[in-house]
N, C-alpha and C. Protein backbone atom coordinates (compact mmCIF):
# COMPACT_ATOMS: atom_id res chain seq x y z
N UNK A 1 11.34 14.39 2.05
CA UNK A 1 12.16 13.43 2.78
C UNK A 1 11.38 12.13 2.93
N UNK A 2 12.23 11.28 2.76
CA UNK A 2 11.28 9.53 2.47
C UNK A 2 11.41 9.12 4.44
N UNK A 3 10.40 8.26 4.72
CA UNK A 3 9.65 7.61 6.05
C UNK A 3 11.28 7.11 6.20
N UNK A 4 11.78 6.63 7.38
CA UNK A 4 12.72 6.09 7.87
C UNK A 4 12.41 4.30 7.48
N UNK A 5 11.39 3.95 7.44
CA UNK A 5 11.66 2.49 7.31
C UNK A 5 10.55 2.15 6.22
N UNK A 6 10.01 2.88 5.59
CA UNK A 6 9.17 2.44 4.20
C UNK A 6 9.77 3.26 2.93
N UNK A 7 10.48 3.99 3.25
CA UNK A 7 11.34 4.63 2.34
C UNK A 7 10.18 5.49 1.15
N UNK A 8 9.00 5.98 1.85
CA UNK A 8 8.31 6.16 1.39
C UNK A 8 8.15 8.26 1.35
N UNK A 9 7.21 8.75 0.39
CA UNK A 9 7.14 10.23 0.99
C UNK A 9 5.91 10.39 0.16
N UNK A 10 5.36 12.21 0.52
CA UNK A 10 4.38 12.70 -0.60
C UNK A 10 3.93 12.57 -1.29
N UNK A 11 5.43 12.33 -2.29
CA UNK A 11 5.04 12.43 -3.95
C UNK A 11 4.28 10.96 -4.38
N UNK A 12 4.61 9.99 -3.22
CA UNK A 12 5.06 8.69 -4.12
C UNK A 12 3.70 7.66 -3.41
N UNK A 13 2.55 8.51 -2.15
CA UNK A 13 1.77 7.98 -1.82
C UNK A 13 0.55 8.29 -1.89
N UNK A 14 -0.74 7.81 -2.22
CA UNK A 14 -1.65 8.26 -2.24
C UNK A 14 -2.51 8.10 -1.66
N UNK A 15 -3.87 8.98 -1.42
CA UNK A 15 -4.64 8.90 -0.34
C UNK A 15 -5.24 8.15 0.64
N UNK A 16 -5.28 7.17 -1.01
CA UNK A 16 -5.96 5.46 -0.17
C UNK A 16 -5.28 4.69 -0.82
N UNK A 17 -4.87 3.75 1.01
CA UNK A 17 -3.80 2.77 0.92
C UNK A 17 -4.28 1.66 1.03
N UNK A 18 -3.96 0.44 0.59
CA UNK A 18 -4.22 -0.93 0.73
C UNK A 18 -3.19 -1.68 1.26
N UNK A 19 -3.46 -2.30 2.38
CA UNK A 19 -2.39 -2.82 3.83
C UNK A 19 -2.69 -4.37 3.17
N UNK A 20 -1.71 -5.22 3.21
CA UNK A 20 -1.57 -6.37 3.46
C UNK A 20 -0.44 -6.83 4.17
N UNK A 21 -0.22 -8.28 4.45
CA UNK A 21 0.36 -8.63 5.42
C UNK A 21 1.44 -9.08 4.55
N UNK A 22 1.28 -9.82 3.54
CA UNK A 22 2.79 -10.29 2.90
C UNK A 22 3.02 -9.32 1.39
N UNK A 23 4.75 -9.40 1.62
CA UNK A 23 5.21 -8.19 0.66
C UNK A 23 4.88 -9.06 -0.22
N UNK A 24 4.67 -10.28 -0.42
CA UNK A 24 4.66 -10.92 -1.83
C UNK A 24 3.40 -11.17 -2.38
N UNK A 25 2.18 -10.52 -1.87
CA UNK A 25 0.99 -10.30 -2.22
C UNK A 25 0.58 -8.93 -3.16
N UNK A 26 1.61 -8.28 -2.18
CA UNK A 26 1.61 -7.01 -3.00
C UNK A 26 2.06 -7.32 -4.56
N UNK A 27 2.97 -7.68 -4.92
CA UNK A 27 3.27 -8.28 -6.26
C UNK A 27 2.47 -8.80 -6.95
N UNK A 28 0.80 -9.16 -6.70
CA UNK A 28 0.06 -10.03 -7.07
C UNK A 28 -0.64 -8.49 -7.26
N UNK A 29 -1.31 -7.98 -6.52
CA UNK A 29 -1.97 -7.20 -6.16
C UNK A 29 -1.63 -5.71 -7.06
N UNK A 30 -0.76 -5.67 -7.03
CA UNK A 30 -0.52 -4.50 -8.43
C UNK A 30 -0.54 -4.47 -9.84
N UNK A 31 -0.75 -6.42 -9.94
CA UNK A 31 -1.60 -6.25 -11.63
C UNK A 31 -2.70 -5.87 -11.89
N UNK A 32 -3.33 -5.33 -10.49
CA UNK A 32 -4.85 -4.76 -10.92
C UNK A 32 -4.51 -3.40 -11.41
N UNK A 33 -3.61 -3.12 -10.96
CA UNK A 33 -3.60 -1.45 -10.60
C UNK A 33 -3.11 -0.89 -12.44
N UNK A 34 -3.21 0.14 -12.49
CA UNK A 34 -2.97 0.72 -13.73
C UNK A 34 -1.22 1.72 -14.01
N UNK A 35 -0.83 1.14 -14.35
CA UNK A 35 0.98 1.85 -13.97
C UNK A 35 1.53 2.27 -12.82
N UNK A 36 1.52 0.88 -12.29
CA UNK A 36 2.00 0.51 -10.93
C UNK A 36 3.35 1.45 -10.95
N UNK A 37 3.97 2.25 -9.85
CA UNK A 37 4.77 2.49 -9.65
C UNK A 37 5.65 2.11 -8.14
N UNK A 38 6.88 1.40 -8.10
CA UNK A 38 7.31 1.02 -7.30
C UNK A 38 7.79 2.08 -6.48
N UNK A 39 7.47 2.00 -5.06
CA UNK A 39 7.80 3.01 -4.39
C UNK A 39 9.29 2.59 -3.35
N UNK A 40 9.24 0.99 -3.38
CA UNK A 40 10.18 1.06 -2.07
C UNK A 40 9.83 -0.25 -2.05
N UNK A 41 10.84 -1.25 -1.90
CA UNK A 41 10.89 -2.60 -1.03
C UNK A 41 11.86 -2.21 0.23
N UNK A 42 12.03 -2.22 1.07
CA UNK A 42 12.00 -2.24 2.30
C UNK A 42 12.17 -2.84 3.27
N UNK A 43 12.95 -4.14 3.62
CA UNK A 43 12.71 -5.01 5.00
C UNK A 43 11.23 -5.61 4.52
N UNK A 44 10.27 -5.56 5.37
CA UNK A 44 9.17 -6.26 4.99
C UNK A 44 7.85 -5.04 4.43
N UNK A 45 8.51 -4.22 3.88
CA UNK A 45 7.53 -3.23 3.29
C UNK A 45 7.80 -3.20 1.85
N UNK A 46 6.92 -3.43 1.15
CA UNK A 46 6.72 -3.94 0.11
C UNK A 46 5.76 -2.73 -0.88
N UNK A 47 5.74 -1.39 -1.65
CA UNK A 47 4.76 -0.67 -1.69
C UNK A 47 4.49 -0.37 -3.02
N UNK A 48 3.80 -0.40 -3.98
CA UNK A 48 3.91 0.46 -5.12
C UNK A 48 2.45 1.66 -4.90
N UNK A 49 2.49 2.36 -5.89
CA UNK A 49 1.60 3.30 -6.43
C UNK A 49 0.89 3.69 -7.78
N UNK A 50 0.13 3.36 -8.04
CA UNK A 50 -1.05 3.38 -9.09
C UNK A 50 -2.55 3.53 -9.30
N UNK A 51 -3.12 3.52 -10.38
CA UNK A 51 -4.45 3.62 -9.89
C UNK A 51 -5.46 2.50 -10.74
N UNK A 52 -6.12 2.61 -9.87
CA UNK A 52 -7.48 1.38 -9.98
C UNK A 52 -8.47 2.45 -10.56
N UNK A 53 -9.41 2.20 -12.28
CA UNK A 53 -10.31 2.59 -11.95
C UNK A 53 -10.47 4.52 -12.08
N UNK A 54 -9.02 4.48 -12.38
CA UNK A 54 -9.40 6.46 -12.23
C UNK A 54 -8.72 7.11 -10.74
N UNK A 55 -8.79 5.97 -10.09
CA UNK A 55 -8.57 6.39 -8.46
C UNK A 55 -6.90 6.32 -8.14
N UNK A 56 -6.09 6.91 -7.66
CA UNK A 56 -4.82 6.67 -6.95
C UNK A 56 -4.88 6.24 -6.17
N UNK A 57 -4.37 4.61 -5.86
CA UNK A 57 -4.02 3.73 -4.83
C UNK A 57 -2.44 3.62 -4.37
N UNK A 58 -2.43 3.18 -3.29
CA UNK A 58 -1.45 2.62 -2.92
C UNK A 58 -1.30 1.70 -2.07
N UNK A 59 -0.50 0.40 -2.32
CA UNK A 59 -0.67 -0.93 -2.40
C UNK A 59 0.48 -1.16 -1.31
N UNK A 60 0.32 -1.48 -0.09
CA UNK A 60 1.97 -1.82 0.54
C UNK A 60 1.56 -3.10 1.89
N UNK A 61 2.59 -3.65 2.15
CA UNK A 61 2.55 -4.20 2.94
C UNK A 61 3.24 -3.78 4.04
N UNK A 62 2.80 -5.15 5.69
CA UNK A 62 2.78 -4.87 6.72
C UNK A 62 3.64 -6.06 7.40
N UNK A 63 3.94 -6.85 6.76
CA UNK A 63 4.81 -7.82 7.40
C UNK A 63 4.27 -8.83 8.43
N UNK A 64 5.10 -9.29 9.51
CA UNK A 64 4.26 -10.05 10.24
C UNK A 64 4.67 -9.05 11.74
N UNK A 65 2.71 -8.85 11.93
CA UNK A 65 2.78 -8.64 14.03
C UNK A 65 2.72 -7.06 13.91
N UNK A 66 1.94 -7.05 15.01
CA UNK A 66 1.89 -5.64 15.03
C UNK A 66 2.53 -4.41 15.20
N UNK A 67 3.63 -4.63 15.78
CA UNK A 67 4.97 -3.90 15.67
C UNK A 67 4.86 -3.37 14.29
N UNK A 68 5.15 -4.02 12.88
CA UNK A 68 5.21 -3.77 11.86
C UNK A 68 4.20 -3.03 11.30
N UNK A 69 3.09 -3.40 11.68
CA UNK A 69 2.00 -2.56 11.18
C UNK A 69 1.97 -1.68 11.54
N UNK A 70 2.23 -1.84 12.83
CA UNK A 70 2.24 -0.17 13.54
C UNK A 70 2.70 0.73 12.35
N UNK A 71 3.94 0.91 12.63
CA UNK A 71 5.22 1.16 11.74
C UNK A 71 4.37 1.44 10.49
N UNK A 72 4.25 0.82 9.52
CA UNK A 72 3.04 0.79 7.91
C UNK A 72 2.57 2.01 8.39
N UNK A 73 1.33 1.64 9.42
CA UNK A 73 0.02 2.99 9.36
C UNK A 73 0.62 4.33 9.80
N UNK A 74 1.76 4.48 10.54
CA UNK A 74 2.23 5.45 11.04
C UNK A 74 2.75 6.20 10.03
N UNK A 75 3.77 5.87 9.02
CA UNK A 75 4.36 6.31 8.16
C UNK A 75 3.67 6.28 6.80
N UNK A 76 2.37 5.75 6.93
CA UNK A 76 1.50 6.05 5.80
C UNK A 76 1.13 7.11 5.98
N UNK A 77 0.37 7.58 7.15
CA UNK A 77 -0.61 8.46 7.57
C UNK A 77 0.66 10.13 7.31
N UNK A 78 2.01 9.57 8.02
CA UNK A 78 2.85 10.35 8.02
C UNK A 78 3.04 11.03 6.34
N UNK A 79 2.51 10.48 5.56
CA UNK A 79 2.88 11.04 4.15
C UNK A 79 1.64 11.44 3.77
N UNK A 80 0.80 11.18 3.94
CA UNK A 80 -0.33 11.50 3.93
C UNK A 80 -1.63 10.67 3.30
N UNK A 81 -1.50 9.46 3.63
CA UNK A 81 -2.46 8.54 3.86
C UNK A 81 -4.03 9.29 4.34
N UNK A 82 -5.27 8.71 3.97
CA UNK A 82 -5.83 9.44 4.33
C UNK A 82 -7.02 8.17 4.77
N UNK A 83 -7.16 7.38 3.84
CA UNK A 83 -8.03 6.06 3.96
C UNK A 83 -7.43 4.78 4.00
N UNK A 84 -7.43 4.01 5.04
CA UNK A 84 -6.88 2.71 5.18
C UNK A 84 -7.26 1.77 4.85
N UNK A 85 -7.62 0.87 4.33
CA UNK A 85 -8.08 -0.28 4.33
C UNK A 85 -7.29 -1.31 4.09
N UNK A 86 -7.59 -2.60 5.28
CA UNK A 86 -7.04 -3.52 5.47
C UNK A 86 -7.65 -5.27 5.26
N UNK A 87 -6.65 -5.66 4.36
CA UNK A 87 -7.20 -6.62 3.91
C UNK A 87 -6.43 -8.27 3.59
N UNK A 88 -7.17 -9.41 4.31
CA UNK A 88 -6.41 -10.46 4.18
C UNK A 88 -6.25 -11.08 2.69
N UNK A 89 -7.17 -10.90 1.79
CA UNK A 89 -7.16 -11.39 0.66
C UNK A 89 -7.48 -10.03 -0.98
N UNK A 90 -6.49 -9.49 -1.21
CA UNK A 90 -6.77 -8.05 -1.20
C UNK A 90 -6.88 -8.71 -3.25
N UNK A 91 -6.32 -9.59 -3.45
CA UNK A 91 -7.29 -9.80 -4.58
C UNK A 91 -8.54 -9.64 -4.92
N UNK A 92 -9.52 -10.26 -4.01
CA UNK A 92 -10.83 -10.38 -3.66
C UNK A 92 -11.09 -8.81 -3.34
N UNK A 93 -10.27 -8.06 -2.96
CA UNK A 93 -11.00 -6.86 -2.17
C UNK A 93 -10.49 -5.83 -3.74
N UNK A 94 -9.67 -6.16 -4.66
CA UNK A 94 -9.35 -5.53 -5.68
C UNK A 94 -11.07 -5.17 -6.77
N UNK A 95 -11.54 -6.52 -6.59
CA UNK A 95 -12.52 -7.00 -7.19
C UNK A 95 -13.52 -6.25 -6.88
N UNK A 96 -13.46 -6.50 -5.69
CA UNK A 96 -15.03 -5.42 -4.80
C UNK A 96 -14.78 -4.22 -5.28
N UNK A 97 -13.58 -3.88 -5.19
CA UNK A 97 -13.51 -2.20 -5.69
C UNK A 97 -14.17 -1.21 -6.73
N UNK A 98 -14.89 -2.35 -7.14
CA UNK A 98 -16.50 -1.74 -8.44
C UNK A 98 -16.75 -0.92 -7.91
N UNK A 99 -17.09 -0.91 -6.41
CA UNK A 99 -17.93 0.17 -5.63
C UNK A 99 -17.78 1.86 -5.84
N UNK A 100 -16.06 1.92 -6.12
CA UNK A 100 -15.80 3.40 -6.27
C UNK A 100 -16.56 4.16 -7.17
């Protein structure tokens, strides 16, 4: 059964998520990724799924204010999110991602 407002579930999220604030970053942000799969546009949730690197990511946004985010981390975690990371310039943080 998909999240009530990310339209999200199980199959379609993976462990570690990447939070940004605008859905239209995310669009930027999934040419890193390796067969991005769209999970859900949403109101201001914006999400696909792919992997960086070997790794399964998932790429979604949070809209504006914390209300919304709330909402994001809740229904991430709810599918089974496991690592968060949050980031204002997630290009730049795509980059860092050598580290894995």
């Amino acid at each position: 059964m998909s999240t009530l407002y990310m339209g999200a579930d199980q199959e379609t999220v993976a462990k570690y998520v990447l939070f940004s604030g605008d859905p239209w970053r995310v669009e930027v942000v999934k040419q890193y990724l390796e067969n991005p799969k769209k999970v859900a546009f949403m109101r201001e949730f914006n999400t696909y799924t792919g992997t960086y690197k070997g790794i399964e990511v998932t790429v979604t946004s949070t809209g504006i204010g914390a209300p919304s985010a709330a909402i994001a981390m809740e229904e991430m975690y709810e599918v089974g999110m496991e690592v968060a990371e949050w980031e204002r310039s997630c290009r730049c943080r795509m980059i860092c991602w050598d580290t894995f």
